[in-house]
C-alpha atoms as a PDB file:
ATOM      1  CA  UNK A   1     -93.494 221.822  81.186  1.00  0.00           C
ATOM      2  CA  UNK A   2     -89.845 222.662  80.221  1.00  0.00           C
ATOM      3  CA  UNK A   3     -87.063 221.686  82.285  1.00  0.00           C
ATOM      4  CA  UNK A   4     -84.725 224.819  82.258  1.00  0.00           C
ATOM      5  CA  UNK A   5     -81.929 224.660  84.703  1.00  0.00           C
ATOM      6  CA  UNK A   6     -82.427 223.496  88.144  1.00  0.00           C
ATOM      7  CA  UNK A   7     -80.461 222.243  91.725  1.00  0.00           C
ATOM      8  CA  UNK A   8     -80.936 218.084  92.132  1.00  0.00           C
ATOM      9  CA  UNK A   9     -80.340 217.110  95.979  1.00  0.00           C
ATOM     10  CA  UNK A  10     -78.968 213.666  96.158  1.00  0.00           C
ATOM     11  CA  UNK A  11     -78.416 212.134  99.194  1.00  0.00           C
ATOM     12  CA  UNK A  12     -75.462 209.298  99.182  1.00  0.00           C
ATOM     13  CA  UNK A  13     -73.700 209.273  96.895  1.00  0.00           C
ATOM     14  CA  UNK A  14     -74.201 212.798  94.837  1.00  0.00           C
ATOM     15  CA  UNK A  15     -70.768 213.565  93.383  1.00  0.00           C
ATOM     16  CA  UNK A  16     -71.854 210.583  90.659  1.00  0.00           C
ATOM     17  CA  UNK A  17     -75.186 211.263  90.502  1.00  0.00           C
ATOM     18  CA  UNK A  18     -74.052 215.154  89.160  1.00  0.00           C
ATOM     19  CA  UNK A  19     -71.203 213.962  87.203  1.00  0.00           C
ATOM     20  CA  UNK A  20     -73.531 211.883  85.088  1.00  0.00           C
ATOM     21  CA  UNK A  21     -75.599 214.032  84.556  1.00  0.00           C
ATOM     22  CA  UNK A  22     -73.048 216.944  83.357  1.00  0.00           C
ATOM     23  CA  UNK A  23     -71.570 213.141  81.200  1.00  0.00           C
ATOM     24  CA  UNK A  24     -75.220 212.831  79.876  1.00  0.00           C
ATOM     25  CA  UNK A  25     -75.127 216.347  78.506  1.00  0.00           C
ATOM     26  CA  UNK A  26     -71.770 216.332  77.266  1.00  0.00           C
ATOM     27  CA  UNK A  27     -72.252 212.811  75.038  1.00  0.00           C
ATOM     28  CA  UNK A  28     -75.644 215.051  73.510  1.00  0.00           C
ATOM     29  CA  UNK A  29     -73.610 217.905  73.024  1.00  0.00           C
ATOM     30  CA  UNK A  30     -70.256 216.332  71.568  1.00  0.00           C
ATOM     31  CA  UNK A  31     -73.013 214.253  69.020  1.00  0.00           C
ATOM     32  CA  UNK A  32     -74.604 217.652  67.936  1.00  0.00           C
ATOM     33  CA  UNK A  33     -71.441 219.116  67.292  1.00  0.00           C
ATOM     34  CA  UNK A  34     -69.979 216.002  65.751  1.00  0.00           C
ATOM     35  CA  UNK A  35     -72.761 216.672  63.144  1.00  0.00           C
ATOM     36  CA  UNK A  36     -72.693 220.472  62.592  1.00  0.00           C
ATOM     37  CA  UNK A  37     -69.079 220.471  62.392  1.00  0.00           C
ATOM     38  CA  UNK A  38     -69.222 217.409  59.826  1.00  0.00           C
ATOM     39  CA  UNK A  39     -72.037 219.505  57.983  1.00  0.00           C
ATOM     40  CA  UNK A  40     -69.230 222.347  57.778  1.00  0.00           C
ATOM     41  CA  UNK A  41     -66.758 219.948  56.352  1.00  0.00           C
ATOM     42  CA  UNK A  42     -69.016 218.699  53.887  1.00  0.00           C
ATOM     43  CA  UNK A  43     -69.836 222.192  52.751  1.00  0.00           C
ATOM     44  CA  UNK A  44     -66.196 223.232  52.851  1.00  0.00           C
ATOM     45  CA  UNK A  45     -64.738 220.392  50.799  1.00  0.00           C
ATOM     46  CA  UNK A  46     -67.782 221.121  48.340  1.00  0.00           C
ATOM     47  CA  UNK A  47     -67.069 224.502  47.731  1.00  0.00           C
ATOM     48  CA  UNK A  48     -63.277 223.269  47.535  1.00  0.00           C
ATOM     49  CA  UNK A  49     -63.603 220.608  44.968  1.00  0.00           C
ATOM     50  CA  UNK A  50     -65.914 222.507  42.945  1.00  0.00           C
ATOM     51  CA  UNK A  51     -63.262 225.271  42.543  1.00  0.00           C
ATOM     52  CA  UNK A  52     -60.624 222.712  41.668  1.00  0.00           C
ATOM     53  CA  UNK A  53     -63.104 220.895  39.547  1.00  0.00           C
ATOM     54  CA  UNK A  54     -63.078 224.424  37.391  1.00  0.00           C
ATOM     55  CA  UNK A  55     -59.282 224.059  37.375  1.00  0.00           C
ATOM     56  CA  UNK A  56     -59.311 220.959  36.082  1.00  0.00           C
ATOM     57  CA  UNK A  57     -61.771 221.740  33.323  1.00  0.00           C
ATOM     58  CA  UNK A  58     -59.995 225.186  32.104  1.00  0.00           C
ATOM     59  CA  UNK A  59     -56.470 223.120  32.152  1.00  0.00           C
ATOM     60  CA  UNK A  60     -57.948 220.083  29.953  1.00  0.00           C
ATOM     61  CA  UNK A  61     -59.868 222.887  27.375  1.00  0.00           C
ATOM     62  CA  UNK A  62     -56.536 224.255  27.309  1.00  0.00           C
ATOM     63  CA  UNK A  63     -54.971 220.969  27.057  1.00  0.00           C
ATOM     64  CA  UNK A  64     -57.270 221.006  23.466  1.00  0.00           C
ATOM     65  CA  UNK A  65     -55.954 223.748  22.397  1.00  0.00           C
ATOM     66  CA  UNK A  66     -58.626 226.178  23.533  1.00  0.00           C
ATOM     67  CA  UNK A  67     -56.571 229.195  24.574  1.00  0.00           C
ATOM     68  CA  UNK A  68     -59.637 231.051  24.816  1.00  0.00           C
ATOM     69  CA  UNK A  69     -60.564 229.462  28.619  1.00  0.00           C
ATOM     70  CA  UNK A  70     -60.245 231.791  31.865  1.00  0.00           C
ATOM     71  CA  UNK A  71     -61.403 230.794  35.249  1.00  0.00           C
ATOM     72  CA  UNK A  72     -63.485 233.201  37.667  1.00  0.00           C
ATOM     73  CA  UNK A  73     -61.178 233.681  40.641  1.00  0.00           C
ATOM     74  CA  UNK A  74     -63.721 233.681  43.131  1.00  0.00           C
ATOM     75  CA  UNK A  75     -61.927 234.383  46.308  1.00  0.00           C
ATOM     76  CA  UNK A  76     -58.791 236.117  47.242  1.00  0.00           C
ATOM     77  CA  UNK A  77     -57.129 232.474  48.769  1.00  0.00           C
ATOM     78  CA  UNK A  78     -54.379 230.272  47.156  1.00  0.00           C
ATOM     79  CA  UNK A  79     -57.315 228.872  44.620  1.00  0.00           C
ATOM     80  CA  UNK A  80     -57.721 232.390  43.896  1.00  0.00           C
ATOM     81  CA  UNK A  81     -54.329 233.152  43.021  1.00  0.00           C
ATOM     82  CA  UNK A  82     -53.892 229.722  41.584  1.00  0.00           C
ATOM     83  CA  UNK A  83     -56.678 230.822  39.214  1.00  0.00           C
ATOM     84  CA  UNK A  84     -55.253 234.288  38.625  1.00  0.00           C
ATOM     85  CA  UNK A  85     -51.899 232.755  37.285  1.00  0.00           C
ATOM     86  CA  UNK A  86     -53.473 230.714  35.199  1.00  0.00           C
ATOM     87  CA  UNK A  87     -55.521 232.741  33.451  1.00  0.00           C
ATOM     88  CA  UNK A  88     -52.280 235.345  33.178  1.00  0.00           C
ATOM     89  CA  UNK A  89     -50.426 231.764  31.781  1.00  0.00           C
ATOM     90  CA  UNK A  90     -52.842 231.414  29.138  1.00  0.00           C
ATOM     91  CA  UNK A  91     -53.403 234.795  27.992  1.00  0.00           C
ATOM     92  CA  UNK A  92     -49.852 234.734  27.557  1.00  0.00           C
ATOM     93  CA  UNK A  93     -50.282 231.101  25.570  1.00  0.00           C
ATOM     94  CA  UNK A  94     -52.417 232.951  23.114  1.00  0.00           C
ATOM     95  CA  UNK A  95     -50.801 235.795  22.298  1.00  0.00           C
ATOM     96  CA  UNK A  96     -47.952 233.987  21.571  1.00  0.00           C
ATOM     97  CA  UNK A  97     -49.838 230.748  19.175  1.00  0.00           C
ATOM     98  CA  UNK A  98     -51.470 233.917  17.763  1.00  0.00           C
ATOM     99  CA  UNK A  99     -47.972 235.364  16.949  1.00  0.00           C
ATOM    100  CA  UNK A 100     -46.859 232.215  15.971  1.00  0.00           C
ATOM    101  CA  UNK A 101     -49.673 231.575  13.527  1.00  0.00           C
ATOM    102  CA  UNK A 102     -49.121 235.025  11.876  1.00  0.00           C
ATOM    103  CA  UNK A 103     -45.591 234.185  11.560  1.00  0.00           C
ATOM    104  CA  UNK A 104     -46.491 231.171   9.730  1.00  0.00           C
ATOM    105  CA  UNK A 105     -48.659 233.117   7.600  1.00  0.00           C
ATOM    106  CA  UNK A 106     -46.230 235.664   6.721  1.00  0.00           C
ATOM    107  CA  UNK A 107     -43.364 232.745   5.835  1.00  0.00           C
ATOM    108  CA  UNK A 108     -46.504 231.009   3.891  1.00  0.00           C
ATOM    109  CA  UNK A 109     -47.353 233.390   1.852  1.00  0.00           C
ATOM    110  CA  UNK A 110     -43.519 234.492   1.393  1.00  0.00           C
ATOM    111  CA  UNK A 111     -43.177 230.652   0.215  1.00  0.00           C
ATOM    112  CA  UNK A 112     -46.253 230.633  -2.289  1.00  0.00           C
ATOM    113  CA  UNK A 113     -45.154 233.997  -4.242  1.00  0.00           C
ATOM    114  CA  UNK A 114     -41.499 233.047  -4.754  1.00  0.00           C
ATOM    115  CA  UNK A 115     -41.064 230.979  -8.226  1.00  0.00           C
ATOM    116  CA  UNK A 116     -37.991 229.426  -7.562  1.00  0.00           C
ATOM    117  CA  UNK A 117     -38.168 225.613  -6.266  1.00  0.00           C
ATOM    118  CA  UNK A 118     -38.457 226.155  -2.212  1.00  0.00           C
ATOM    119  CA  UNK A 119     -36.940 222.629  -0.594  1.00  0.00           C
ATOM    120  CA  UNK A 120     -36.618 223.081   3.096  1.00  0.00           C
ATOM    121  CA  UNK A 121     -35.658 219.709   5.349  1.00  0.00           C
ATOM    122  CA  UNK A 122     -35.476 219.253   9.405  1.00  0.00           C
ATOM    123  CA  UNK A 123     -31.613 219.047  11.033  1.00  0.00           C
ATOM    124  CA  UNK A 124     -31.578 215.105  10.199  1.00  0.00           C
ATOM    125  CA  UNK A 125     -31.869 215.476   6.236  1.00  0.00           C
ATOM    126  CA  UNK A 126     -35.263 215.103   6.125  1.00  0.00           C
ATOM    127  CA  UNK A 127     -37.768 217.066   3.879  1.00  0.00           C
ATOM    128  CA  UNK A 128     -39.956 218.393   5.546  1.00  0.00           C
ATOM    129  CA  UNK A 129     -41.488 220.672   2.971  1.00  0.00           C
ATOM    130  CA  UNK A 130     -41.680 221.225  -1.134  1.00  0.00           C
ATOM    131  CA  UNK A 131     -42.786 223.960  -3.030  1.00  0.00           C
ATOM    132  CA  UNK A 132     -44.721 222.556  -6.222  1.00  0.00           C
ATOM    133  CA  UNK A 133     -41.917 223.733  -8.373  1.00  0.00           C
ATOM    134  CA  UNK A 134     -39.201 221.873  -6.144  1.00  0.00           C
ATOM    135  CA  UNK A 135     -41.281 218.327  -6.354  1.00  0.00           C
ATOM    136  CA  UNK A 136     -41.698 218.902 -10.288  1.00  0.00           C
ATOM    137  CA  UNK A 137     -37.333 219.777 -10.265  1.00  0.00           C
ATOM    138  CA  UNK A 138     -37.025 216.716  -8.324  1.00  0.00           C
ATOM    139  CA  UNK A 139     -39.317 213.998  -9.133  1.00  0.00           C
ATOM    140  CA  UNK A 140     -41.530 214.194  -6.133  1.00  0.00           C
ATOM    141  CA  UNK A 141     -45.505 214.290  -5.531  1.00  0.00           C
ATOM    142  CA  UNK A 142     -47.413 215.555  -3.175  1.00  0.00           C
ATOM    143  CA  UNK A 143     -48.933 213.316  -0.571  1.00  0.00           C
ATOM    144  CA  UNK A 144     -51.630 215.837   0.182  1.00  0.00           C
ATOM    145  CA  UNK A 145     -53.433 218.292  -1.815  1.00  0.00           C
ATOM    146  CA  UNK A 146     -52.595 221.406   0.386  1.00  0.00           C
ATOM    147  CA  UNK A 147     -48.768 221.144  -0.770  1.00  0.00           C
ATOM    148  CA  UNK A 148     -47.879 219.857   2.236  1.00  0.00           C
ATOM    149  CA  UNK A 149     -45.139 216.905   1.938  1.00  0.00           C
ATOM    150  CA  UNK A 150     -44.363 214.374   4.694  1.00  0.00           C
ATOM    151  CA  UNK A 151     -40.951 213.684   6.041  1.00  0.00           C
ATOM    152  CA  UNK A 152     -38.936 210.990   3.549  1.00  0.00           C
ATOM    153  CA  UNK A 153     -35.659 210.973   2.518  1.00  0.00           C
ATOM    154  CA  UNK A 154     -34.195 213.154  -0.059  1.00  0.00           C
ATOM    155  CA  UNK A 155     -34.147 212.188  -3.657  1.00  0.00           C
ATOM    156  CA  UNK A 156     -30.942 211.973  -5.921  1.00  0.00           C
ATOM    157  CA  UNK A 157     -32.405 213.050  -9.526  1.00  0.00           C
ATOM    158  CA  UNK A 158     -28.839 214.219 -10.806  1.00  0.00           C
ATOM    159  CA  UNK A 159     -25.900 212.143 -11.536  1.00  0.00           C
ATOM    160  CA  UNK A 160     -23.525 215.014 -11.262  1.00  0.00           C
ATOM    161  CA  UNK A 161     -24.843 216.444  -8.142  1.00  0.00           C
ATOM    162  CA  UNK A 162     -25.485 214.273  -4.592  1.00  0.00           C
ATOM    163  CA  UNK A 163     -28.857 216.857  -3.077  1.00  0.00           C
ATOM    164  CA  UNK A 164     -28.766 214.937   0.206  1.00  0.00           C
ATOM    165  CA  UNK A 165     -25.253 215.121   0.504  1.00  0.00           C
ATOM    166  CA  UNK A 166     -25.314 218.712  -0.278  1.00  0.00           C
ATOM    167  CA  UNK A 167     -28.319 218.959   2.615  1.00  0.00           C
ATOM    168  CA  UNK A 168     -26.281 217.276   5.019  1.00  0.00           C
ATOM    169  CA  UNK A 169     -22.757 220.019   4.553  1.00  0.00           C
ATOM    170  CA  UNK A 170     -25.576 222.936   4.530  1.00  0.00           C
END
């Protein structure tokens, strides 16, 4: 019932009676491998773009300002390593915001205990920040309750004495 190998005898012209049928067999089995090997591909790039879809979505958490995100490295490749570094990058990101926001702390609380007037202004002149006993020496108020004050230009309360002047030489 099942045709499993076999010898054809051709009379005439039997070179291209045999070479279409070995043409026959190699169109069937060019179109079956045409399909596994595109199933492979498919597969492949799956597993690919799901691993760089990961990447993506660690980077843009981290991009928020979550420095809490690590990816699973999965395999040892390049993605691997790629995902290795990255988690190393932002283990290093958070130590050092975590540093930097005990820093701040420190120089906060530093800030809040002294009871002199505290001005302190970027390179340009600008204040950038008033203790509530510097705005009350100089005239200011608050623009927000947590005695944070936005960048503006200095004041000049005194006659005898020019504070953004004296900013500017410090």
């Amino acid at each position: 019932d099942e045709l499993r190998g076999g010898v054809a005898f051709v009379s005439g012209n039997g070179e291209s009676t045999v070479l279409e049928i070995f043409s026959r067999s190699n169109v069937e089995a060019a179109a079956i491998a045409a399909v596994v090997g595109g199933g492979l591909m498919l597969l492949v790039a799956t597993l690919l773009s799901r691993r760089v879809e990961r990447l993506t979505l660690a980077a843009r958490a981290i991009e928020q300002g979550d420095y809490t995100s690590r990816i699973e490295p999965g395999y040892d490749d390049e993605l691997g390593d790629l995902a290795r570094s990255f988690n190393a990058m932002t283990a290093r990101f958070q130590d050092s915001f975590g540093r930097l926001e005990e820093s701040k702390e420190t120089l906060d609380a530093i800030l809040e205990n002294l009871g002199d007037g505290v001005l302190a202004t970027n390179l340009k002149g600008k204040g950038m920040f008033a203790k509530p006993t510097a705005r009350r020496l100089l005239g200011m108020t608050p623009e927000r309750v947590n005695d944070i004050w936005r960048p503006q230009e200095l004041p000049d309360p005194w006659e005898d004495f020019d504070l953004p002047d004296a900013v500017a030489r410090c």
